[in-house]
Structures are given as C-alpha cells and as structure tokens.
N, C-alpha and C. Protein backbone atom coordinates (compact mmCIF):
# COMPACT_ATOMS: atom_id res chain seq x y z
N UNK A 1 94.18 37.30 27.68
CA UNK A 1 92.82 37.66 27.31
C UNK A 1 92.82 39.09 26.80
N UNK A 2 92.31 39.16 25.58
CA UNK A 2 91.91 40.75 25.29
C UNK A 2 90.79 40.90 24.93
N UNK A 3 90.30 42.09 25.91
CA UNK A 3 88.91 42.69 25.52
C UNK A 3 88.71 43.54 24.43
N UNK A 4 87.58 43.49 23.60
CA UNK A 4 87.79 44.07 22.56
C UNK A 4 86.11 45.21 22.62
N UNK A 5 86.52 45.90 21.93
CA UNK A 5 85.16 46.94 21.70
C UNK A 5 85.42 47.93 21.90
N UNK A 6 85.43 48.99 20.56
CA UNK A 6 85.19 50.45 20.61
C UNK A 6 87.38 50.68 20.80
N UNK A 7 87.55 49.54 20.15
CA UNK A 7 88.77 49.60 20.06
C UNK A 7 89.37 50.61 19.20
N UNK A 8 90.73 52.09 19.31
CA UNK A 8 90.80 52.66 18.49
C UNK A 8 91.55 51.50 17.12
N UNK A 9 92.47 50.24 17.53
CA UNK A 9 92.82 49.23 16.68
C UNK A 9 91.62 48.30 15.81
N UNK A 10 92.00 48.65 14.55
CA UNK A 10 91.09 47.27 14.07
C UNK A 10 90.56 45.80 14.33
N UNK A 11 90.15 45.36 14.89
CA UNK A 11 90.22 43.38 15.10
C UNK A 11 91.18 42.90 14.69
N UNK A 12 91.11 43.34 13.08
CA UNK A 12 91.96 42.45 12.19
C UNK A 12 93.72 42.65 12.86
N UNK A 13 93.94 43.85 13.08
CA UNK A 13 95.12 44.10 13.89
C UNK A 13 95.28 43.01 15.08
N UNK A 14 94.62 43.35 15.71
CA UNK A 14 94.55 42.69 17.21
C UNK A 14 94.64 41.05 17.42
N UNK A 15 93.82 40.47 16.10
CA UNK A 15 94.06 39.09 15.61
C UNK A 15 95.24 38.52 15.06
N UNK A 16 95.75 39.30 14.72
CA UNK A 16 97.69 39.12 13.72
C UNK A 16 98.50 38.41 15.07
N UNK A 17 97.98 39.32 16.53
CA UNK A 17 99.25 39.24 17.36
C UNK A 17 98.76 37.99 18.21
N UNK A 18 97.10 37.61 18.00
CA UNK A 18 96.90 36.11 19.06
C UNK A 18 97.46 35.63 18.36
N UNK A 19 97.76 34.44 19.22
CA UNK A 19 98.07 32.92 19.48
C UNK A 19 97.45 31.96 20.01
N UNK A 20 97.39 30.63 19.81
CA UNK A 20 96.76 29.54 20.01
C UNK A 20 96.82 29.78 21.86
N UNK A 21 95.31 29.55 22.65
CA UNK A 21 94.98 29.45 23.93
C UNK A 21 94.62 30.86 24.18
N UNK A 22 95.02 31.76 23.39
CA UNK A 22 94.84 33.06 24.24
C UNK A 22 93.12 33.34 23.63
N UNK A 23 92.95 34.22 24.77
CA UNK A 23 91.25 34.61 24.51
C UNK A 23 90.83 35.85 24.24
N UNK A 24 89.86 35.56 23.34
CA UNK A 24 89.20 36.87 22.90
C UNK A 24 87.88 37.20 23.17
N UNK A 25 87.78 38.49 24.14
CA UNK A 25 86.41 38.36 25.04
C UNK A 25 85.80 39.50 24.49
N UNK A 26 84.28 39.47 24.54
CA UNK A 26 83.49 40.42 24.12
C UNK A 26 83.13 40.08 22.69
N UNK A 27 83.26 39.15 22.03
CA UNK A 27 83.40 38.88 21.14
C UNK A 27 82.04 38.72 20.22
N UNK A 28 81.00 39.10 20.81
CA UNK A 28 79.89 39.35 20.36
C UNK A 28 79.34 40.91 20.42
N UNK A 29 80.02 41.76 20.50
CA UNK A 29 79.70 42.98 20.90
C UNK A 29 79.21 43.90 19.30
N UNK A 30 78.44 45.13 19.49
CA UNK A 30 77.42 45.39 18.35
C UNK A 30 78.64 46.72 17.87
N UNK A 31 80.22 46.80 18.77
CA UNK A 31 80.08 48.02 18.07
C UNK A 31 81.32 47.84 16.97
N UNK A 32 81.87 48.91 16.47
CA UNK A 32 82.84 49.53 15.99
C UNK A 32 83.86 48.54 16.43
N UNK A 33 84.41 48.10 14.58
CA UNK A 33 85.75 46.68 15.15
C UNK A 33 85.53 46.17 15.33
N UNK A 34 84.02 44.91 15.37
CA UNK A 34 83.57 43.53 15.35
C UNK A 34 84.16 42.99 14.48
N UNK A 35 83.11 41.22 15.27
CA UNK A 35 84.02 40.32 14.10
C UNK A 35 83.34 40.01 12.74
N UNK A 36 82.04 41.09 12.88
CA UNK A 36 81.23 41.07 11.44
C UNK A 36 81.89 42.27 10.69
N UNK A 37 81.87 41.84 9.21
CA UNK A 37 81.72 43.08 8.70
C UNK A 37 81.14 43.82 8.39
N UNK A 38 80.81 44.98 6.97
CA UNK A 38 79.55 45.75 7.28
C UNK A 38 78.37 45.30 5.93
N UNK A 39 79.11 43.97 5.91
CA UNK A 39 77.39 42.93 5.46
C UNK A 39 77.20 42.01 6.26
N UNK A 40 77.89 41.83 7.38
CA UNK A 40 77.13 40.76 8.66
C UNK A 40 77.84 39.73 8.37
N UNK A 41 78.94 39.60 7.39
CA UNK A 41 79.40 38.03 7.48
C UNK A 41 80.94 38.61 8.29
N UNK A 42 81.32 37.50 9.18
CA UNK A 42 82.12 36.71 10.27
C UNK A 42 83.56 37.27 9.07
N UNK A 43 84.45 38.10 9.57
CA UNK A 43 85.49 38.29 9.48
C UNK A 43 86.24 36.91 8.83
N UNK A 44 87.28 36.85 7.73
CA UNK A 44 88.10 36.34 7.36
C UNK A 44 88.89 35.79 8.52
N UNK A 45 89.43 36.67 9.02
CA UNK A 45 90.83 36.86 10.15
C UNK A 45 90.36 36.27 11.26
N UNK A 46 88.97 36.55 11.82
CA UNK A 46 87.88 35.62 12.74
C UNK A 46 88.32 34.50 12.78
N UNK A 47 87.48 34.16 11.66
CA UNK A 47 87.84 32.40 11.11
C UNK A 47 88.98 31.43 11.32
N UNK A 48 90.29 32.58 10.98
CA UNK A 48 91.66 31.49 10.84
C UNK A 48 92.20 32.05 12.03
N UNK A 49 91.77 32.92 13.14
CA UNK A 49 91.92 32.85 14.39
C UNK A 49 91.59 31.88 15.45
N UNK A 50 90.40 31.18 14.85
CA UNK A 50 89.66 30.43 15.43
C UNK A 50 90.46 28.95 15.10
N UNK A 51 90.63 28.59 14.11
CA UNK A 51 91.08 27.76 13.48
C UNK A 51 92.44 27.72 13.78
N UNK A 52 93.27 28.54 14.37
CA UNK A 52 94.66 28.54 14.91
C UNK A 52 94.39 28.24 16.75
N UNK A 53 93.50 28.27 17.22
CA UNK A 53 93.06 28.07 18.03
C UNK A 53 92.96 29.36 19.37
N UNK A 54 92.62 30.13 19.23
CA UNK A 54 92.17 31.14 19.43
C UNK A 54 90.77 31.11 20.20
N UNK A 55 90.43 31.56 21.45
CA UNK A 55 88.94 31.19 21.84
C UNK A 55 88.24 32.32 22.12
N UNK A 56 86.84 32.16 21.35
CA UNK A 56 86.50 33.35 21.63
C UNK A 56 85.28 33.51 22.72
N UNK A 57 85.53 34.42 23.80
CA UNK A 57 84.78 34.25 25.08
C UNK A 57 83.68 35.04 25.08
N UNK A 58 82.25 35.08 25.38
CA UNK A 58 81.18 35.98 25.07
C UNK A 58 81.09 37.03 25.72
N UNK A 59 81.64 37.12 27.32
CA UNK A 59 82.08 38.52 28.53
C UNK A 59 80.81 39.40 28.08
N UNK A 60 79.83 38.87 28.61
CA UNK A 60 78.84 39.66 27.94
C UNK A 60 78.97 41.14 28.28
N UNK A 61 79.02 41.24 29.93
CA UNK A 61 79.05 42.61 30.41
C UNK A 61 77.89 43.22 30.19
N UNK A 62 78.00 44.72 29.97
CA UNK A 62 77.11 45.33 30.34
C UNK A 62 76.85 46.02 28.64
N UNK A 63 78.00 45.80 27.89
CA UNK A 63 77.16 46.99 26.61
C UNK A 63 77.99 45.77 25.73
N UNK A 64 78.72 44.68 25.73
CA UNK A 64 79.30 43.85 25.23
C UNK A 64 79.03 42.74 24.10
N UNK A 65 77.12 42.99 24.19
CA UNK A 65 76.83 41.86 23.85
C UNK A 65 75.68 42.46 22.77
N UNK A 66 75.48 41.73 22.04
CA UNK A 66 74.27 42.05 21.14
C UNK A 66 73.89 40.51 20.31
N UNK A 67 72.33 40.39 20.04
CA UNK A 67 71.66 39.33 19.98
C UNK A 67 72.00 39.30 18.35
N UNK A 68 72.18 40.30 17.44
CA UNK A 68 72.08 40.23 15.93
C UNK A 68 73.39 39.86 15.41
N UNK A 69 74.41 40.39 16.51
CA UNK A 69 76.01 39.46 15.98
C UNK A 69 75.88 38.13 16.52
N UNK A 70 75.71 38.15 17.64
CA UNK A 70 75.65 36.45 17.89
C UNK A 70 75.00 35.19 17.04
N UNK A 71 73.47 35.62 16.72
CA UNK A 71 73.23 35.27 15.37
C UNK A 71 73.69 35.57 14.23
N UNK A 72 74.17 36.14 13.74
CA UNK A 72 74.72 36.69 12.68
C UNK A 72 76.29 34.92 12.44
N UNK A 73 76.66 35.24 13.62
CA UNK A 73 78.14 34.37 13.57
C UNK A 73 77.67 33.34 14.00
N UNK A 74 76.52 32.70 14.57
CA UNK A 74 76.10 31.41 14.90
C UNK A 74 75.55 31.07 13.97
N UNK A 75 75.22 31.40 12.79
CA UNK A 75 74.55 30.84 11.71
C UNK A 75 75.37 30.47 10.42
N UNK A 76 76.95 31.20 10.97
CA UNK A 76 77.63 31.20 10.03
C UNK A 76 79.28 30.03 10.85
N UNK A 77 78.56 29.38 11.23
CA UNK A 77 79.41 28.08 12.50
C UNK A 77 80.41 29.01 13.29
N UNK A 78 79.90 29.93 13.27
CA UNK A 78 81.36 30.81 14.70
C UNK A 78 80.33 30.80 15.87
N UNK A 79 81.08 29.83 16.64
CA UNK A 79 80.22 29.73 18.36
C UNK A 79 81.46 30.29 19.13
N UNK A 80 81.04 30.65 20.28
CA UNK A 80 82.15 31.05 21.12
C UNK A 80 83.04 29.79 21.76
N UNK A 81 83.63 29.96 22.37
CA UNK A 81 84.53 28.86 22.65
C UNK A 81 83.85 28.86 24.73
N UNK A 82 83.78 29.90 24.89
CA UNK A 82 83.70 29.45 26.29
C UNK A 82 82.04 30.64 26.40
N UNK A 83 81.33 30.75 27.88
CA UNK A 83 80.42 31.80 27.88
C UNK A 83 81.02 31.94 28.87
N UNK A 84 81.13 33.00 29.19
CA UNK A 84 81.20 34.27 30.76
C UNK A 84 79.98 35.30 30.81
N UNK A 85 79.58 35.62 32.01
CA UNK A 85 78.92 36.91 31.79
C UNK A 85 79.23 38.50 31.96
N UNK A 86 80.86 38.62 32.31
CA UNK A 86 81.25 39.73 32.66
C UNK A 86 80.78 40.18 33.84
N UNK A 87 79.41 39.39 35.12
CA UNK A 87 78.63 40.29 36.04
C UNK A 87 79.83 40.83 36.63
N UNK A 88 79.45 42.19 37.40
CA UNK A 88 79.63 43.45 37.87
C UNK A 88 78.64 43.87 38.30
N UNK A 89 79.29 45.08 39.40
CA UNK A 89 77.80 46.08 40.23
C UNK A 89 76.82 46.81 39.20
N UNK A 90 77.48 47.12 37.85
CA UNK A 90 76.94 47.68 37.01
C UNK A 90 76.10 47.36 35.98
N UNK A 91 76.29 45.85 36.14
CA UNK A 91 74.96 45.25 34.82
C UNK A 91 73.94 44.11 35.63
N UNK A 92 74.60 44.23 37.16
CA UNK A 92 73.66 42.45 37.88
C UNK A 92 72.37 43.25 37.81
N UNK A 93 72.15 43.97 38.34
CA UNK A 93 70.52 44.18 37.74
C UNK A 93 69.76 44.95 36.66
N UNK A 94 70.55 44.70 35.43
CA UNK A 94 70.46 44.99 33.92
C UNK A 94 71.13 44.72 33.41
N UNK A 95 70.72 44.29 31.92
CA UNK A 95 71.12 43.63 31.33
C UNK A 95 71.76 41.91 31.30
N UNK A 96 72.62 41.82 32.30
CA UNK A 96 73.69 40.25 32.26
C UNK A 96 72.42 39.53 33.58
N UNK A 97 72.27 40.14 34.65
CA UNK A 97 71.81 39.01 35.88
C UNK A 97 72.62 38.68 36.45
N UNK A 98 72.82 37.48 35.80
CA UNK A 98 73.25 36.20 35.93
C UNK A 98 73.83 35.36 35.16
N UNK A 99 75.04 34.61 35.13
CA UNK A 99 75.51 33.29 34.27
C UNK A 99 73.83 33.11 33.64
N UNK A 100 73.34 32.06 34.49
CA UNK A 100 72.13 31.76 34.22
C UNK A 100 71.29 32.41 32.59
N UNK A 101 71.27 33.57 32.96
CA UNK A 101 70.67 34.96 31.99
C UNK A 101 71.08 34.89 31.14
N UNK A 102 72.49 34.89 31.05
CA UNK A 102 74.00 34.78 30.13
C UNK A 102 73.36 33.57 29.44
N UNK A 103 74.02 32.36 29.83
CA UNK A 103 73.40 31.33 28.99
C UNK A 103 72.27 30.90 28.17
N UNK A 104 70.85 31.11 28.84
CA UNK A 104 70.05 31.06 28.08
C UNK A 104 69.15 31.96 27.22
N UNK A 105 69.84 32.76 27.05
CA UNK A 105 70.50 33.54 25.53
C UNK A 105 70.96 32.75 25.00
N UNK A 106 71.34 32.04 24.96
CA UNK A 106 72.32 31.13 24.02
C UNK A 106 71.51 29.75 23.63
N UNK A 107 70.41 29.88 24.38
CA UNK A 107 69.74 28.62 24.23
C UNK A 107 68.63 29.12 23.30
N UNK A 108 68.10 30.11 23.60
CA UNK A 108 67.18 31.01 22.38
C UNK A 108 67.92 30.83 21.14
N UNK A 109 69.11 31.20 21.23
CA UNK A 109 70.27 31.36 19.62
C UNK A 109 70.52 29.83 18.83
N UNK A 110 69.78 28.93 19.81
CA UNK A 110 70.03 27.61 19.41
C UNK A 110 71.13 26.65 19.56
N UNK A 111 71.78 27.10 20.88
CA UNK A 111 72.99 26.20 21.64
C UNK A 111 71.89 25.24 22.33
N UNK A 112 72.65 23.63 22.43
CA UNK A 112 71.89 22.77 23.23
C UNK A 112 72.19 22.95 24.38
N UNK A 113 71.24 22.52 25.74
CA UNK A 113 72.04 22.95 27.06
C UNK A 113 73.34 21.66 27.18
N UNK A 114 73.63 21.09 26.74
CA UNK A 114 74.57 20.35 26.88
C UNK A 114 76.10 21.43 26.18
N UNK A 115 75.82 21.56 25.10
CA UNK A 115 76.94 22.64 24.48
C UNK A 115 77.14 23.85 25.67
N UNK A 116 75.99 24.72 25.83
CA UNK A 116 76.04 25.72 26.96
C UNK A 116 77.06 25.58 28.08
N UNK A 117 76.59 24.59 28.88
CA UNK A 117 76.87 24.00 30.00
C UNK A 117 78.12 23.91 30.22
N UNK A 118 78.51 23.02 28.57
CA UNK A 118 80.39 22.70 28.62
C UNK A 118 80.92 24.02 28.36
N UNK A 119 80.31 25.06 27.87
CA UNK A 119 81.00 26.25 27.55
C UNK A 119 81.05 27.28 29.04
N UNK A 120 80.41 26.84 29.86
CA UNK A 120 80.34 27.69 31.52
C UNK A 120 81.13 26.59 32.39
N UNK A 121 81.53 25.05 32.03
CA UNK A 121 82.16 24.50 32.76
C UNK A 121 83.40 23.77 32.45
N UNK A 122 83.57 22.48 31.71
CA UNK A 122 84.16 21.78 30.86
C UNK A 122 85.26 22.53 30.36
N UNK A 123 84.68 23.10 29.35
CA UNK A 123 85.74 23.98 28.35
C UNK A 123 87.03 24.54 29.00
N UNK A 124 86.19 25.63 29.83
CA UNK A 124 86.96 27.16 30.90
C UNK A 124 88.09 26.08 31.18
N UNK A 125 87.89 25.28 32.08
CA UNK A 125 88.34 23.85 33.11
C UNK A 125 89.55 23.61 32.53
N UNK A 126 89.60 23.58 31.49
CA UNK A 126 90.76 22.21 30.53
C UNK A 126 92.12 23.09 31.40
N UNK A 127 92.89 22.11 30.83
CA UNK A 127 94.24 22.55 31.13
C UNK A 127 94.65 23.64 30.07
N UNK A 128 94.89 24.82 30.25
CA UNK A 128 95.28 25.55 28.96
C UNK A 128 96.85 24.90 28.25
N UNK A 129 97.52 24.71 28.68
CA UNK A 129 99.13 23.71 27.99
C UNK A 129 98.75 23.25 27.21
N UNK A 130 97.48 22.21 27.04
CA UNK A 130 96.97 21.55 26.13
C UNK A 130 96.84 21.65 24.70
C-alpha cells in the first residue's frame, strides 16, 4: 500500500513502480501530485494503473479527501476500488466519523449502496493471489 499526498515524487513516478494487487490510498486527495491534472481530467498513468490492476483505496483520513476530485474522477469512470476511512484520534470527531460518514459520501457522488457496501466489504475480503 502507498499513501500518497503532498508527495515530494510525482504520481506519475510512484505509478511506474505499482503492480497488479498493490494499493493506492488517498487517492482522492485535493493536493499537490493527484490523480487529476491541472484541467481536472484523471491522469493518463491513473488509468493504465488501474487497468493493470492496481486498486485505488479512498483512506479518507483527515486532510486526504476532497469532494471535487472524487467527482471530478467519478464522472470520468475512475471509482475507487475499495473505501476505507483512515479513522484515527485525529479526524473521529471531524471530518471522517465514521466508515458510515466515509461511505455516504459516496452515495451523494452517486455510488449505489450495493457498489458502496462491496467496496467496505466484498472487495477488501477477496483473496489478494487472485
């Protein structure tokens, strides 16, 4: 798993060295080295990361997350592969909550709770070998 944000490495760097199963968390985050570029469309390298099988995890956390990339890449078919919320002492009562909190954000963004659901249970679950 690598966390990403406010990375002194580019994405695009950091994407060269995944491989299929490994995860990429934070992956909605507003800052410096997203997977948007600086017209809002979803990284090249994103894409055929994803497509090599690459998952990208939402770890919302506490400064991790922002509502205008998530839309931004949900409109453009990049969903995350799994949701986490990152909770910690430092965001349960701001910002994240809760899973719960976490998720339906995602239901505002226009995930069905059935998609959600498999992405907090199902998904995580699989056998990674697979």
């Amino acid at each position: 798993m690598v966390h990403i944000g406010n990375t002194p490495m580019p994405l695009t760097d950091i994407l060269a060295e995944l491989q299929k199963r490994d995860i990429l968390t934070h992956c909605f985050h507003g800052l410096e080295h997203g997977i948007l570029d600086e017209q809002g469309f979803v990284l090249d390298e994103v894409k055929e990361a994803v497509k090599k099988g690459v998952n990208l995890d939402v770890g919302h956390g506490r400064g991790s997350f922002s509502f205008d990339v998530a839309e931004k890449a949900l409109s453009q078919g990049v969903l995350p592969s799994t949701i986490s919320s990152d909770l910690h002492g430092y965001n349960v009562f701001g910002s994240v909550y809760s899973l719960a909190t976490t998720i339906s954000k995602f239901l505002h963004l226009g995930l069905s709770l059935e998609e959600m659901l498999a992405k907090v249970t199902s998904v995580p679950a699989k056998d990674p070998r697979n």
